[in-house]
N, C-alpha and C. Protein backbone atom coordinates (compact mmCIF):
# COMPACT_ATOMS: atom_id res chain seq x y z
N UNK A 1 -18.79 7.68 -11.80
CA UNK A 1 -18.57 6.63 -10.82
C UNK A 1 -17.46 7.07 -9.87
N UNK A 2 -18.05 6.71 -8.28
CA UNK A 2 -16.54 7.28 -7.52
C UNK A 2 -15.59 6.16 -7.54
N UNK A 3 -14.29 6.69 -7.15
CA UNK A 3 -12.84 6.13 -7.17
C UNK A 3 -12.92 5.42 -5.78
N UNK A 4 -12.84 4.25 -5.76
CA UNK A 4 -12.12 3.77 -4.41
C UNK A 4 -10.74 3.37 -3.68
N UNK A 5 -10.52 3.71 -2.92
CA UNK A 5 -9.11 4.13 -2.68
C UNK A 5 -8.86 2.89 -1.52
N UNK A 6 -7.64 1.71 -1.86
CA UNK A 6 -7.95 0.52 -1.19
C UNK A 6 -6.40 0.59 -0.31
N UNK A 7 -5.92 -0.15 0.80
CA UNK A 7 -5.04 -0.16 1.42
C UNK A 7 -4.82 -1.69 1.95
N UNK A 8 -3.35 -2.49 0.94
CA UNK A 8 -3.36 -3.89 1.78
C UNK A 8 -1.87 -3.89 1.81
N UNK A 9 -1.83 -4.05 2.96
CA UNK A 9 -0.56 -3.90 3.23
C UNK A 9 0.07 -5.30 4.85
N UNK A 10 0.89 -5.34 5.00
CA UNK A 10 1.32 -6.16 5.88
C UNK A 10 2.49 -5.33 7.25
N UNK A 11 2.06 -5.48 8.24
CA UNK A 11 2.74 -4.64 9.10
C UNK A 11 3.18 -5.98 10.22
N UNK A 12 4.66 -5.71 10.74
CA UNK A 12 4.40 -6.28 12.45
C UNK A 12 3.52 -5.98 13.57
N UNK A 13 3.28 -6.84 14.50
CA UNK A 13 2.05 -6.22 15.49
C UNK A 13 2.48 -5.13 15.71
N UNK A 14 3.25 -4.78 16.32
CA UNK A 14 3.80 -2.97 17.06
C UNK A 14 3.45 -1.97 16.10
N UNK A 15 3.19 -2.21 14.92
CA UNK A 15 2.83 -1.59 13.89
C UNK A 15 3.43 -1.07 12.59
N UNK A 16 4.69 -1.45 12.19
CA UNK A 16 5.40 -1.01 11.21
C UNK A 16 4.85 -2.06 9.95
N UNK A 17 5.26 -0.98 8.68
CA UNK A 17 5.62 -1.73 7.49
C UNK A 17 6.53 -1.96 6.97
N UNK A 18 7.86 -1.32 7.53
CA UNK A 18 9.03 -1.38 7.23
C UNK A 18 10.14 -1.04 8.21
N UNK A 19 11.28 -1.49 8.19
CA UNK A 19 12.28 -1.25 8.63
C UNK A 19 12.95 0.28 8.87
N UNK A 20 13.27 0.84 9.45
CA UNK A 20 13.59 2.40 9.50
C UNK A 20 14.40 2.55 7.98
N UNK A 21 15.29 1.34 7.85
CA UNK A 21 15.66 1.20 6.33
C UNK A 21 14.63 1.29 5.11
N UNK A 22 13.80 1.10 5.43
CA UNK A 22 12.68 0.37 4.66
C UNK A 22 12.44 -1.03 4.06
N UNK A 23 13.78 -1.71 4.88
CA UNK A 23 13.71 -3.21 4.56
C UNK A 23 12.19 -3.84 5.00
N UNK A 24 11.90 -4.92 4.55
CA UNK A 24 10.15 -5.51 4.74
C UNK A 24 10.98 -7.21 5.05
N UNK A 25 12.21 -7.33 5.20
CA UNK A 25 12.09 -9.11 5.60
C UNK A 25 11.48 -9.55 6.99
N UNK A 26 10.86 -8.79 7.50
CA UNK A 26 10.15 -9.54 8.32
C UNK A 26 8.68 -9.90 7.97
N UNK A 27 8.55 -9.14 7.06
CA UNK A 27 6.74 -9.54 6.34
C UNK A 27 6.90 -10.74 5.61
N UNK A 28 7.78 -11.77 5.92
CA UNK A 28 7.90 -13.01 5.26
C UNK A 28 7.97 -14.12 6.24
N UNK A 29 7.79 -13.68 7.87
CA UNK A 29 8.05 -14.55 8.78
C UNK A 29 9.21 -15.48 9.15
N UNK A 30 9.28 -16.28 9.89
CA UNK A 30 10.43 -16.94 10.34
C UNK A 30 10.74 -17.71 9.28
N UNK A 31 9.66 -18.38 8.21
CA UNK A 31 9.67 -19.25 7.95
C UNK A 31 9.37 -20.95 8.14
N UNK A 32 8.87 -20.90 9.52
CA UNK A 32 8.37 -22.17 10.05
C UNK A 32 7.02 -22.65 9.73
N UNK A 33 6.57 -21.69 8.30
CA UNK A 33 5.53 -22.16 7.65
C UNK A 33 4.97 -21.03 6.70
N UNK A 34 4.68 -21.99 5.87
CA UNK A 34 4.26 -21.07 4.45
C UNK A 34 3.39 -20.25 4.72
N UNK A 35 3.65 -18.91 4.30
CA UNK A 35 2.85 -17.74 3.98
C UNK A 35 1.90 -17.62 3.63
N UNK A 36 1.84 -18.14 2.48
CA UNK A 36 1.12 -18.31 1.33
C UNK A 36 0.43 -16.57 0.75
N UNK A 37 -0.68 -16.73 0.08
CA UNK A 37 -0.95 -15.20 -0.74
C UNK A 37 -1.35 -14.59 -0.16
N UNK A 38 -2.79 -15.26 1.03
CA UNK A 38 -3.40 -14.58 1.91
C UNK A 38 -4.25 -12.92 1.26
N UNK A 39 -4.52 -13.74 -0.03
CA UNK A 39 -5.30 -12.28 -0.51
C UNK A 39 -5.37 -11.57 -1.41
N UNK A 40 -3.67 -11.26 -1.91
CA UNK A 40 -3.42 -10.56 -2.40
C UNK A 40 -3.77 -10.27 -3.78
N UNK A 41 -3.49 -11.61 -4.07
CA UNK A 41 -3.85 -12.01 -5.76
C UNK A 41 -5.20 -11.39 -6.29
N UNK A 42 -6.29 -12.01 -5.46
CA UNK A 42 -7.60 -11.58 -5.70
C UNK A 42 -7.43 -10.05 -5.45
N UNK A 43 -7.07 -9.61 -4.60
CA UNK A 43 -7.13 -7.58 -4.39
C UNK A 43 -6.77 -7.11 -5.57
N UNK A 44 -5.53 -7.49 -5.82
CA UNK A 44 -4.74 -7.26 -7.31
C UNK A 44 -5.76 -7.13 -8.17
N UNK A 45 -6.28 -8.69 -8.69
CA UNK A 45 -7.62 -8.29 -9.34
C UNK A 45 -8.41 -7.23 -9.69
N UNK A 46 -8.75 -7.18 -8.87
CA UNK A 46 -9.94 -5.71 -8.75
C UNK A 46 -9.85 -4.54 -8.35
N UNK A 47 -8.19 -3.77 -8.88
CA UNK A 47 -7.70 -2.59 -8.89
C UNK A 47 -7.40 -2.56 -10.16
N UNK A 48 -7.37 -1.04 -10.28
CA UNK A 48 -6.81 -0.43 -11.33
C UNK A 48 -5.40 -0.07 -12.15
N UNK A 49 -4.98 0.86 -10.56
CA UNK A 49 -3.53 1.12 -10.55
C UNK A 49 -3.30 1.47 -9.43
N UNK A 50 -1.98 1.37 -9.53
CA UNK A 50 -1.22 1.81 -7.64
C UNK A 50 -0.74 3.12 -7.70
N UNK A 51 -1.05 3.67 -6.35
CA UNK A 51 -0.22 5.13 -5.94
C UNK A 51 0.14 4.69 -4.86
N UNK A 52 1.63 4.98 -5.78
CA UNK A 52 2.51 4.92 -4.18
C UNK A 52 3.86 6.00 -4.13
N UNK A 53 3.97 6.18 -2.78
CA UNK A 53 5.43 7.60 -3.01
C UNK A 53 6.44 6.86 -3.01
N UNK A 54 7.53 8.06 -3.86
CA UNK A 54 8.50 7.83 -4.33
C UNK A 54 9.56 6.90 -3.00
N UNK A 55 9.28 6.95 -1.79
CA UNK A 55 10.33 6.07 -0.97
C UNK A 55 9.83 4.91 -1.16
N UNK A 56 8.17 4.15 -1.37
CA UNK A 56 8.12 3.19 -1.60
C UNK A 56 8.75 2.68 -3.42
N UNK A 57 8.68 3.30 -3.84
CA UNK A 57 8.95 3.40 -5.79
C UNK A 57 9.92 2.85 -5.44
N UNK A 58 11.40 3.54 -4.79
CA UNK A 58 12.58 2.87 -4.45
C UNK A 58 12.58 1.74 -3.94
N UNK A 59 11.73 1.36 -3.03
CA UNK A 59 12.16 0.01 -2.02
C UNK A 59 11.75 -1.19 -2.97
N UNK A 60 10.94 -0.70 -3.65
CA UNK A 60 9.86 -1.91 -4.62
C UNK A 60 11.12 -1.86 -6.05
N UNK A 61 11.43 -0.99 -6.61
CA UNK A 61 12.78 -0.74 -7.13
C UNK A 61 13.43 -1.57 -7.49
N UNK A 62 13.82 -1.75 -5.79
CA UNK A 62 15.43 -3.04 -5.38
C UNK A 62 15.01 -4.12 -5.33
N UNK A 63 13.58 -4.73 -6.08
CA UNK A 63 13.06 -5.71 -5.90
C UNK A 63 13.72 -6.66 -6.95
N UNK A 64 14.65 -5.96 -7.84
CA UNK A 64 15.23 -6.52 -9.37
C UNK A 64 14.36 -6.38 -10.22
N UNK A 65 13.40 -7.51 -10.15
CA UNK A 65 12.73 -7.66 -11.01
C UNK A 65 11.18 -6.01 -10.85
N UNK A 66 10.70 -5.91 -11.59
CA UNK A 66 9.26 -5.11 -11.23
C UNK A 66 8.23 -5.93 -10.87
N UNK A 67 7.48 -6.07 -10.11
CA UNK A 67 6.22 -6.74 -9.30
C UNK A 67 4.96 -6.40 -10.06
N UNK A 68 4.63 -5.23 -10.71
CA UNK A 68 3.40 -5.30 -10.96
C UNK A 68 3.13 -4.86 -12.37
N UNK A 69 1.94 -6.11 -12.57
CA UNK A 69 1.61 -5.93 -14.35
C UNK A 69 0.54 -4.70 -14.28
N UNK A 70 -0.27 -3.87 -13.40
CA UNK A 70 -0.88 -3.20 -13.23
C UNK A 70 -0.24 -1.00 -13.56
N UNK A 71 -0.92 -0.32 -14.14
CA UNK A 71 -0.59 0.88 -14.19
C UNK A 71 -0.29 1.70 -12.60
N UNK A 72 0.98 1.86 -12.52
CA UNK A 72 1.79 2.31 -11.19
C UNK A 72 1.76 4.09 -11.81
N UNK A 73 1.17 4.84 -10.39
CA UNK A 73 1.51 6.12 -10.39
C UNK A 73 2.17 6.23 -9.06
N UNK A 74 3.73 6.91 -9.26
CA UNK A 74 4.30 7.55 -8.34
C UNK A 74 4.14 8.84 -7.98
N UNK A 75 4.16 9.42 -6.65
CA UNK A 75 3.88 10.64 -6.40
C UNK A 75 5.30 10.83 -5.55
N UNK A 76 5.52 12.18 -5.85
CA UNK A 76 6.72 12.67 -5.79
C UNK A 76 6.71 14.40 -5.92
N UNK A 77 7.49 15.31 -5.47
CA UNK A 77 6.98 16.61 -5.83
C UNK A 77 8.73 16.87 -6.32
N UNK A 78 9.30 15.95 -6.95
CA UNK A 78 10.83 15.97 -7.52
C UNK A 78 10.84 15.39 -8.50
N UNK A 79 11.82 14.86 -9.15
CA UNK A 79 12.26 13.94 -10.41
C UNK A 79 12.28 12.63 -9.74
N UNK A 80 11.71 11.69 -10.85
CA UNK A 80 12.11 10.20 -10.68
C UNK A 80 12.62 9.44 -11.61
N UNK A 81 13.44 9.13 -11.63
CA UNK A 81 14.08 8.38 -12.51
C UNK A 81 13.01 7.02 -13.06
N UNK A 82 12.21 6.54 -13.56
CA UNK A 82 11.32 5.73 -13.90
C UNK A 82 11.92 4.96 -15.09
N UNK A 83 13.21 5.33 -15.58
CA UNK A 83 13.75 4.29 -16.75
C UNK A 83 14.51 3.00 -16.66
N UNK A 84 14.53 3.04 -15.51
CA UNK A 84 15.02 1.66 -15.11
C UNK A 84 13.63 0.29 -15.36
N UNK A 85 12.75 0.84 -14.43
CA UNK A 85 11.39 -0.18 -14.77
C UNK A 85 10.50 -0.08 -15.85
N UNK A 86 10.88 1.13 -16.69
CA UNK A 86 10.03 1.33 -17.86
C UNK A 86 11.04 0.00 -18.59
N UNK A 87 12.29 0.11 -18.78
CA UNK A 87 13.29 -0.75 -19.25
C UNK A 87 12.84 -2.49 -19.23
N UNK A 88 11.98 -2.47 -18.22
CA UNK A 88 11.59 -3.63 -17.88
C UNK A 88 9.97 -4.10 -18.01
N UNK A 89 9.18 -3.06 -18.87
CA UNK A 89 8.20 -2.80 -19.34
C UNK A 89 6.92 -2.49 -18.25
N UNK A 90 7.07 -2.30 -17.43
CA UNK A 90 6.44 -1.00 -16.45
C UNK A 90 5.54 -0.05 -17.15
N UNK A 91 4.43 -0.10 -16.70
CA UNK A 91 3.93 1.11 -17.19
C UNK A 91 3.43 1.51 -16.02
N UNK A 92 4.52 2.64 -15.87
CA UNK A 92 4.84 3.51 -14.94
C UNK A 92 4.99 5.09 -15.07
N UNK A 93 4.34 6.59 -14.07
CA UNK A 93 4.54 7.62 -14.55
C UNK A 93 4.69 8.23 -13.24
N UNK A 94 5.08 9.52 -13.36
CA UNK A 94 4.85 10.39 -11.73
C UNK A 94 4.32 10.96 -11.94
N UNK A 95 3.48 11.47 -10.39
CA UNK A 95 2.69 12.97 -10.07
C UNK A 95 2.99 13.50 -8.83
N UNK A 96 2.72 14.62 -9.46
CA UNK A 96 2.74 15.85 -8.33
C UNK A 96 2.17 16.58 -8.29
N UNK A 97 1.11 16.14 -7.19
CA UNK A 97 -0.33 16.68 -7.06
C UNK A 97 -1.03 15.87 -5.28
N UNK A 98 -2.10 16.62 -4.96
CA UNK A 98 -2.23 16.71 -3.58
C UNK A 98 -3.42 14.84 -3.72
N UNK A 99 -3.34 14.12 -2.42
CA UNK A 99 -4.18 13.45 -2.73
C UNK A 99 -6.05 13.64 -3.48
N UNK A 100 -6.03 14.26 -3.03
CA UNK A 100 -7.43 15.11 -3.77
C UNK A 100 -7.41 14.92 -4.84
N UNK A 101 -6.28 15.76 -5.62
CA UNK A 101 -5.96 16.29 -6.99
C UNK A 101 -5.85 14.95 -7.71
N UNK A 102 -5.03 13.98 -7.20
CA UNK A 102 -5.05 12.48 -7.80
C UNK A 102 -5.96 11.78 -7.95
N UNK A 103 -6.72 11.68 -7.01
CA UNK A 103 -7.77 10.82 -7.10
C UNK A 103 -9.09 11.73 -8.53
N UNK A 104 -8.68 13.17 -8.49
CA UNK A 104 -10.01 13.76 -9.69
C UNK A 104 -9.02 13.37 -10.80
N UNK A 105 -8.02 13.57 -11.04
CA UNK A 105 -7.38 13.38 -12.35
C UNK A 105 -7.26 11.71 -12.28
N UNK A 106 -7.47 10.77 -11.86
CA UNK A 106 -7.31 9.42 -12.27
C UNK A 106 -8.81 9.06 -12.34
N UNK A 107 -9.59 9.89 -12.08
CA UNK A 107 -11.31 9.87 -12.06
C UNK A 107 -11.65 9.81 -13.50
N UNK A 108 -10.48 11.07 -14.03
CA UNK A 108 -10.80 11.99 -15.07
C UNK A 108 -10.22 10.88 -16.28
N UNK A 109 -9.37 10.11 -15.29
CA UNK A 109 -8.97 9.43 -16.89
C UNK A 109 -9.47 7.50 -16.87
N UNK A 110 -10.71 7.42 -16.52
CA UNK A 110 -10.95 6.21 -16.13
C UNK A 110 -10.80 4.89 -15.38
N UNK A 111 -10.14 5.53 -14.40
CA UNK A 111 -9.78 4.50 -13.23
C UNK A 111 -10.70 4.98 -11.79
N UNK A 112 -10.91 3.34 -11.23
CA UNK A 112 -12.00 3.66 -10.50
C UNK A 112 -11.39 2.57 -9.27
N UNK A 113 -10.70 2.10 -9.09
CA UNK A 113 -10.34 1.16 -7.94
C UNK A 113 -8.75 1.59 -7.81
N UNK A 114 -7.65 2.53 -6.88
CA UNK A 114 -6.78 2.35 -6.72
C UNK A 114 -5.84 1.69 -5.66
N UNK A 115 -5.64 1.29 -5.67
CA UNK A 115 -4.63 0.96 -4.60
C UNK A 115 -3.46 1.55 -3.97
N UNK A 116 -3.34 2.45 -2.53
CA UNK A 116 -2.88 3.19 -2.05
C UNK A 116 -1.41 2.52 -1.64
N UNK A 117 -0.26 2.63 -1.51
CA UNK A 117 0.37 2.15 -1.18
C UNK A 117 1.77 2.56 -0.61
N UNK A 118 2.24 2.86 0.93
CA UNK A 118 3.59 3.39 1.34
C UNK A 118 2.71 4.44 2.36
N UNK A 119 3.63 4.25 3.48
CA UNK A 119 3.57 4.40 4.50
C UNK A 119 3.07 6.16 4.98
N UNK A 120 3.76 6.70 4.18
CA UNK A 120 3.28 8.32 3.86
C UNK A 120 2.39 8.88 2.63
N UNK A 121 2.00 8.11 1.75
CA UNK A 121 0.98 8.44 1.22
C UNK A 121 -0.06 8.03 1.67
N UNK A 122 -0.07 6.34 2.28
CA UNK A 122 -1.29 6.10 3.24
C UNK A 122 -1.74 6.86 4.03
N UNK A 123 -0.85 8.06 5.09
CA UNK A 123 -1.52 8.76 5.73
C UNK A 123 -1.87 10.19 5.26
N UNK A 124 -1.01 10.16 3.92
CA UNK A 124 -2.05 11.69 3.59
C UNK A 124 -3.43 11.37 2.79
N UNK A 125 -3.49 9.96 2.46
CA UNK A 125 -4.91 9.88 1.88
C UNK A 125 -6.03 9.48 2.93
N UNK A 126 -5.34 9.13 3.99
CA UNK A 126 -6.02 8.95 5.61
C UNK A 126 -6.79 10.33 5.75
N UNK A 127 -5.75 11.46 5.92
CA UNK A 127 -6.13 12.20 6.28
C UNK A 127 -6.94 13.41 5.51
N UNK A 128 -6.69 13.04 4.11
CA UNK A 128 -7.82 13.70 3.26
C UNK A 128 -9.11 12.97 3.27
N UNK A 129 -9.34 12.26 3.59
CA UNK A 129 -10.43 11.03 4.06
C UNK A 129 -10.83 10.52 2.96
N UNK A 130 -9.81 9.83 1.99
CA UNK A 130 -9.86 9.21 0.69
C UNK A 130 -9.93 8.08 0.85
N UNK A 131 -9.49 6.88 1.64
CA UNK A 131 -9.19 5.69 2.59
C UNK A 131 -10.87 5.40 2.43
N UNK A 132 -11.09 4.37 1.62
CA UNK A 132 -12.60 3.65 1.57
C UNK A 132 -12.30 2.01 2.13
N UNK A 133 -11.04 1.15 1.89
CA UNK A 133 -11.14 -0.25 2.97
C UNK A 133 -9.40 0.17 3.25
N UNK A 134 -9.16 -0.73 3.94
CA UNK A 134 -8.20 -0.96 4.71
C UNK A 134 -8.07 -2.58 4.99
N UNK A 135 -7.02 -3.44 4.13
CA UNK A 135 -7.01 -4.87 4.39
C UNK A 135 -5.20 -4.81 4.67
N UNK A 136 -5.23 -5.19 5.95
CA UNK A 136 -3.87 -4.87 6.82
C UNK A 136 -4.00 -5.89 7.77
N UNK A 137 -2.50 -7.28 7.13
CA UNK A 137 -2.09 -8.34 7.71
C UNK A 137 -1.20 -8.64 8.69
N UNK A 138 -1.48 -8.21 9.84
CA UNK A 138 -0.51 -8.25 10.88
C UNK A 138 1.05 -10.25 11.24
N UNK A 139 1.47 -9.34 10.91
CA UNK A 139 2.66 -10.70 11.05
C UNK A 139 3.41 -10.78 12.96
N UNK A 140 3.23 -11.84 13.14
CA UNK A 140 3.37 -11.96 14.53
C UNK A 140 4.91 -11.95 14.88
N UNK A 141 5.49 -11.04 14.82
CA UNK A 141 6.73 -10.30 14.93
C UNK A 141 7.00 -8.83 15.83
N UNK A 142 7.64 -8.58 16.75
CA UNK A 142 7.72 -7.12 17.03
C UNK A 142 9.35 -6.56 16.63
N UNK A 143 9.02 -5.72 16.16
CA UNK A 143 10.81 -5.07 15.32
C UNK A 143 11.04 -3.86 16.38
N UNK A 144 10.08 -3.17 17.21
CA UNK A 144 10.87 -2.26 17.58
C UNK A 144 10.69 -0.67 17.14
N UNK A 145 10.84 -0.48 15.91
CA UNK A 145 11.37 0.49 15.12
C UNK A 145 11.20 0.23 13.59
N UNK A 146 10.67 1.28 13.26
CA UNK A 146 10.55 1.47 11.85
C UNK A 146 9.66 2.31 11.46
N UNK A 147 9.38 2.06 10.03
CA UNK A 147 8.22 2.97 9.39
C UNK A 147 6.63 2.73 10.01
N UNK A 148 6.18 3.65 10.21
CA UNK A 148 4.78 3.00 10.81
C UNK A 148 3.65 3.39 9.74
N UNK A 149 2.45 2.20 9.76
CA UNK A 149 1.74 2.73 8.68
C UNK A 149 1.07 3.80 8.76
N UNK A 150 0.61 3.92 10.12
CA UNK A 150 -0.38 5.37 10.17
C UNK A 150 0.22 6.15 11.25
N UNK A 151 -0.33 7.82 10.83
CA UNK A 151 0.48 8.52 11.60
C UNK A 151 -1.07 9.58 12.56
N UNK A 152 -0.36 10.67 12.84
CA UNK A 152 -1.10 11.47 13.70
C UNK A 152 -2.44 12.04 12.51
N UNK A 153 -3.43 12.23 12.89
CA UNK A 153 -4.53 12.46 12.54
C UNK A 153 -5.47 13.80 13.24
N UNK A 154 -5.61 14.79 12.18
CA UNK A 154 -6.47 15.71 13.40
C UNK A 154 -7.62 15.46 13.48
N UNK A 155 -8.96 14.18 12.99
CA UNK A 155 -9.73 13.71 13.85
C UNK A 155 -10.35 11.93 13.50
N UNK A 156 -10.84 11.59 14.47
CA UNK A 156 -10.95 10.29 14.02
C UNK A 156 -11.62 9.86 13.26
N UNK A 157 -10.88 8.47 12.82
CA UNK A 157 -11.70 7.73 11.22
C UNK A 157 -12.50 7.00 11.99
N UNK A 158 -13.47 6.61 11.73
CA UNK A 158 -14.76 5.55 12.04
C UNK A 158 -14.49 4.56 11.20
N UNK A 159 -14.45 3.01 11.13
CA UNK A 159 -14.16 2.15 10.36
C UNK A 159 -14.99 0.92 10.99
N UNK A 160 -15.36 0.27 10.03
CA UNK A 160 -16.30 -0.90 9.94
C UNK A 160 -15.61 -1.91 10.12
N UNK A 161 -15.09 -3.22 10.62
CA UNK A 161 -14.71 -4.14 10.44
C UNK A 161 -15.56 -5.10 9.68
N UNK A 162 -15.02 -5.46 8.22
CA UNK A 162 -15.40 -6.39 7.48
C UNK A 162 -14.94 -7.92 8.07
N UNK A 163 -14.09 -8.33 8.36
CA UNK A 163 -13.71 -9.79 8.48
C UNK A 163 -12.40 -10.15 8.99
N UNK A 164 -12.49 -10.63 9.87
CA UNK A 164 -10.77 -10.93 10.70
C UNK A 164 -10.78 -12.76 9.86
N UNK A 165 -9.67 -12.61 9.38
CA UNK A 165 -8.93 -14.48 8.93
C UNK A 165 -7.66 -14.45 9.67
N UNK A 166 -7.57 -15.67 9.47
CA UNK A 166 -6.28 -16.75 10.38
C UNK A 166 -5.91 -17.30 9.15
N UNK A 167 -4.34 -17.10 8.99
CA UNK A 167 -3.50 -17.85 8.55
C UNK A 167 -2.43 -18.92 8.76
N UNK A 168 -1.83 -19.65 8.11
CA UNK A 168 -0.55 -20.61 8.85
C UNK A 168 0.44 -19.43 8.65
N UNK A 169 0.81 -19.81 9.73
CA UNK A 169 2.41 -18.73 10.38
C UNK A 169 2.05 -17.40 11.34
N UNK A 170 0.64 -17.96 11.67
CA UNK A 170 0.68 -16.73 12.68
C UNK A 170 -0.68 -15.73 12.16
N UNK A 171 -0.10 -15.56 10.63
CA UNK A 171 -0.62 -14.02 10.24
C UNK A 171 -2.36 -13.85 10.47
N UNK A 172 -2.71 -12.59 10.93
CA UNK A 172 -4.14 -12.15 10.96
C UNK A 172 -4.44 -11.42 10.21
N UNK A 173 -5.18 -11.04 9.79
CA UNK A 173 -5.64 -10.43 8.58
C UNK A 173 -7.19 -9.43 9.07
N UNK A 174 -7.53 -8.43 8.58
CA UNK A 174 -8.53 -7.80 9.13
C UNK A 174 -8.83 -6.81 8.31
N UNK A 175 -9.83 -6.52 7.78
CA UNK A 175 -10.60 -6.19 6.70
C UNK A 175 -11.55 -4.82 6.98
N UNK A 176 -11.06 -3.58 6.88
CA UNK A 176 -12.10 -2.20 7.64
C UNK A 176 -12.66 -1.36 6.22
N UNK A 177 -13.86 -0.80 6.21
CA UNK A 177 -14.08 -0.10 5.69
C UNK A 177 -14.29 0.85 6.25
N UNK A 178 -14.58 2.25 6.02
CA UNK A 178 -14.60 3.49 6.14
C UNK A 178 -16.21 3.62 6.54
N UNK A 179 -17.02 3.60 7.51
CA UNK A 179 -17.91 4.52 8.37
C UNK A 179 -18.70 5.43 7.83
């Protein structure tokens, strides 16, 4: 069975997911009206485990608490300290290996829905053409500056639009598969 490789993430219109810091308080809006899940919960659902690089590992980190009851692989081509959230019962590991290489070895060990996640692994699995949907919630904010989710590409992705939603507070939501 192939692996599908999923992307939901929340950016400002101009296009960032993060702060040049990697702060994300603007993916929470002004506040002049509830957010709400807008999705997420159900996506959660029907993944396996997350890959995400080690700058996102950190930002998600400083979250205190750990966010996800789901099997987290970090990619990293260094050491990660992972005993802090193992501490907190995480089941959590690193790799270091090319997107390719990840996706056959998480093939190899029974996972079939991952969830891609951080701003530079999104675009090297972009650009290995691993990227099967793309559900990316634009928050009606412009910052300016920051991390952007996608980067330069040497040729273009073709993508399907599955479904644009409207939320309270602005947010749009838009749903692509891969062509």
């Amino acid at each position: 069975m192939p692996v599908i490789c999923s992307v939901f993430c929340g950016l400002s219109l101009d296009g960032f997911i993060a702060r040049t810091d990697g702060a994300l308080d603007f993916l929470e809006g002004d506040g002049s009206a509830p957010m709400g899940d807008h999705g997420y919960e159900a996506f959660m659902a029907g993944v396996d485990a997350l890959v995400m690089g080690r700058h996102t590992y950190e930002v998600v980190q400083g979250f205190g608490q750990w966010p996800f009851t789901k099997k987290v692989f970090v990619l990293s081509s260094g050491a990660v300290d992972l005993s802090a959230v193992k501490a907190q019962g995480a089941d959590v590991e690193s790799l270091n290996a090319t997107p390719e290489e990840v996706v056959r070895q998480l093939a190899g060990r029974g996972y079939t829905h991952l969830y891609i996640d951080g701003g530079g692994t999104v675009q090297r699995f972009l650009r290995a053409g691993l990227i099967d949907r793309l559900i990316v919630t634009q928050v009606p904010v412009l910052i300016g500056q920051g991390i952007r989710l996608f980067g330069a590409l040497e040729q273009d992705i073709p993508l399907r639009l599955v479904e644009s939603r409207s939320f309270p507070g602005g947010l749009v939501q838009s749903e692509y598969v891969r062509r």
